[in-house]
C-alpha atoms as a PDB file:
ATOM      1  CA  UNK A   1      34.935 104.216 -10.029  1.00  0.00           C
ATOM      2  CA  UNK A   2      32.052 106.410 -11.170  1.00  0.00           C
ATOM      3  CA  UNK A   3      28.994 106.877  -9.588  1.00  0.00           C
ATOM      4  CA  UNK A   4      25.718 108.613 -10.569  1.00  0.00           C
ATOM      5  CA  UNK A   5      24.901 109.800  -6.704  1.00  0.00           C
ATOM      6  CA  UNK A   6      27.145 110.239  -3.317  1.00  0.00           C
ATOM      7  CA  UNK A   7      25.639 109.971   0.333  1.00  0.00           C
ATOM      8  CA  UNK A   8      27.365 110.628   3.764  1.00  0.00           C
ATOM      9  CA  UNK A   9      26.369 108.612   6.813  1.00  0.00           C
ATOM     10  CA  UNK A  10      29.339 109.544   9.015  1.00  0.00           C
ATOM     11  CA  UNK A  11      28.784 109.530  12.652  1.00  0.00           C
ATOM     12  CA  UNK A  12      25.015 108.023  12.117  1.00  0.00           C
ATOM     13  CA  UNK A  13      25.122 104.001  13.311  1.00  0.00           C
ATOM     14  CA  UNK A  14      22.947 100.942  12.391  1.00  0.00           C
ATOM     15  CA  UNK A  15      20.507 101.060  10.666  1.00  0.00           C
ATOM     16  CA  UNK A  16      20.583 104.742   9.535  1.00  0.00           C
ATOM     17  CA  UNK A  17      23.281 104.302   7.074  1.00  0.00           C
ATOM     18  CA  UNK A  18      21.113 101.818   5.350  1.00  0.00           C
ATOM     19  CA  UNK A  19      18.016 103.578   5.672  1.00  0.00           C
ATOM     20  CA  UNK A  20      19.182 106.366   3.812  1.00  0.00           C
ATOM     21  CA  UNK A  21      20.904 104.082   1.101  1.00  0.00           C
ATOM     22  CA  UNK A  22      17.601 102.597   0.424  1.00  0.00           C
ATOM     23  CA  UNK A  23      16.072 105.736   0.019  1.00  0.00           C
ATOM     24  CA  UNK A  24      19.023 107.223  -2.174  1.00  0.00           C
ATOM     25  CA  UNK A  25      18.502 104.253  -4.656  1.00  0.00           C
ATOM     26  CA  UNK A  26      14.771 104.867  -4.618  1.00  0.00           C
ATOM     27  CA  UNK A  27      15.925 108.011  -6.201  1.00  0.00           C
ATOM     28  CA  UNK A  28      18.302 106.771  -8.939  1.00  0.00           C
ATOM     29  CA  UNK A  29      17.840 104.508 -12.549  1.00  0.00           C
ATOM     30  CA  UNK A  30      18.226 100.965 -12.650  1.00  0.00           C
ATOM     31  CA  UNK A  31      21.637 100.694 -13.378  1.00  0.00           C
ATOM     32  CA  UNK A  32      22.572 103.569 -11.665  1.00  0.00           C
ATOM     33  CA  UNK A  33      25.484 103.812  -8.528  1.00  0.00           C
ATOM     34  CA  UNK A  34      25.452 104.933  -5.236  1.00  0.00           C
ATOM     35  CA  UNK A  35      28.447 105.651  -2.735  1.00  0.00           C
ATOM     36  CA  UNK A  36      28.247 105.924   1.119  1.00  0.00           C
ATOM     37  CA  UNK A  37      30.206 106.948   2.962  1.00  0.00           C
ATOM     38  CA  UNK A  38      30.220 105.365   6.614  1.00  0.00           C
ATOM     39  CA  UNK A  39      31.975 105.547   9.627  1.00  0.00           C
ATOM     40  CA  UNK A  40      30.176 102.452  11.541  1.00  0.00           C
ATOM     41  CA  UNK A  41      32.311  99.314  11.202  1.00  0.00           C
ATOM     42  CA  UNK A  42      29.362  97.012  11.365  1.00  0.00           C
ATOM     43  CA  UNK A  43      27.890  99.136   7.866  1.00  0.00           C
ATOM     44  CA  UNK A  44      30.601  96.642   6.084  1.00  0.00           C
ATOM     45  CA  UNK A  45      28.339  93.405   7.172  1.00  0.00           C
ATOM     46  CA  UNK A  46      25.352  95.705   6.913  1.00  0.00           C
ATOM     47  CA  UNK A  47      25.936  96.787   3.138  1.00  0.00           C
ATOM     48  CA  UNK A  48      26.865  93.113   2.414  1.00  0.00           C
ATOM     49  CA  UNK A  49      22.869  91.816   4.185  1.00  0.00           C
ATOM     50  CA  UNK A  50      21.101  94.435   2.356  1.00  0.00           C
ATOM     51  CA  UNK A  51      22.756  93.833  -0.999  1.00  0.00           C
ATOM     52  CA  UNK A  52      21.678  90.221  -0.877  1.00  0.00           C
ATOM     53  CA  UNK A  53      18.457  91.315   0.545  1.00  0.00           C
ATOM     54  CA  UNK A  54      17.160  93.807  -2.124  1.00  0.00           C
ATOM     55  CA  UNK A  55      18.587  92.618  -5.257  1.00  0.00           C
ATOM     56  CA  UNK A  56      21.422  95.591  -5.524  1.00  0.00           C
ATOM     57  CA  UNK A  57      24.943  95.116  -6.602  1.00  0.00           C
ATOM     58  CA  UNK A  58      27.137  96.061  -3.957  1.00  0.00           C
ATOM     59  CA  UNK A  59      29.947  96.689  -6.354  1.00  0.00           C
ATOM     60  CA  UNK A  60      32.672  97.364  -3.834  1.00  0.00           C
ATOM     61  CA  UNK A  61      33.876  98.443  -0.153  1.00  0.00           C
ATOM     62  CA  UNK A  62      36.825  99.683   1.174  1.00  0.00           C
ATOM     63  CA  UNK A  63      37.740 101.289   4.130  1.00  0.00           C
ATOM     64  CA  UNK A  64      39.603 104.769   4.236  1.00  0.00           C
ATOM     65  CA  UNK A  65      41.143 105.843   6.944  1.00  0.00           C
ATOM     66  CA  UNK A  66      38.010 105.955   9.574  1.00  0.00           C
ATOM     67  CA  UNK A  67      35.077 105.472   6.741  1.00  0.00           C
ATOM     68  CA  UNK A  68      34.174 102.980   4.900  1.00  0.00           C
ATOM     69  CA  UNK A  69      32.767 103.477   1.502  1.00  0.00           C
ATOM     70  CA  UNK A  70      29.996 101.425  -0.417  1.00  0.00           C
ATOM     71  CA  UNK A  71      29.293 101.538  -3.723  1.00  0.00           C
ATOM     72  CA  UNK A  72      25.686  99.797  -4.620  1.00  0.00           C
ATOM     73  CA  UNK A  73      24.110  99.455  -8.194  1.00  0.00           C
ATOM     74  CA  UNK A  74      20.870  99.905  -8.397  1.00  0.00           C
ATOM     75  CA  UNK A  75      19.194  96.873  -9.933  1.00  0.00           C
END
């Protein structure tokens, strides 16, 4: 899938990986995607709260090897 910007919140735990997602979208378009990249386990529940929360898409996760990638929408 495509996506407009790409973050990397390996080795950074809850709630840093968020944190800097929300401040990633701040920076794109409505309409707009962002991928992180995590490698916190709990950033899977996390990504799935804050989605809900804000009003973002979360498009789609999957886990990698040891990360686990997010891809968000902005709304």
């Amino acid at each position: 899938m495509n996506f407009d910007k790409e973050i990397d919140t390996s080795g950074l735990n809850c709630p840093l990986p968020i944190l800097k997602a929300k401040k990633a979208l701040a920076e794109l378009n409505s309409g707009q995607v962002l991928k992180v990249i995590a490698t916190d386990k709990g950033s899977v529940r996390d990504f799935q709260a804050f989605a809900k929360q804000t009003g973002n898409e979360l498009i789609d996760q999957q886990t990698v090897g040891a990360d686990f990638i997010h891809l968000l929408r902005r709304r």
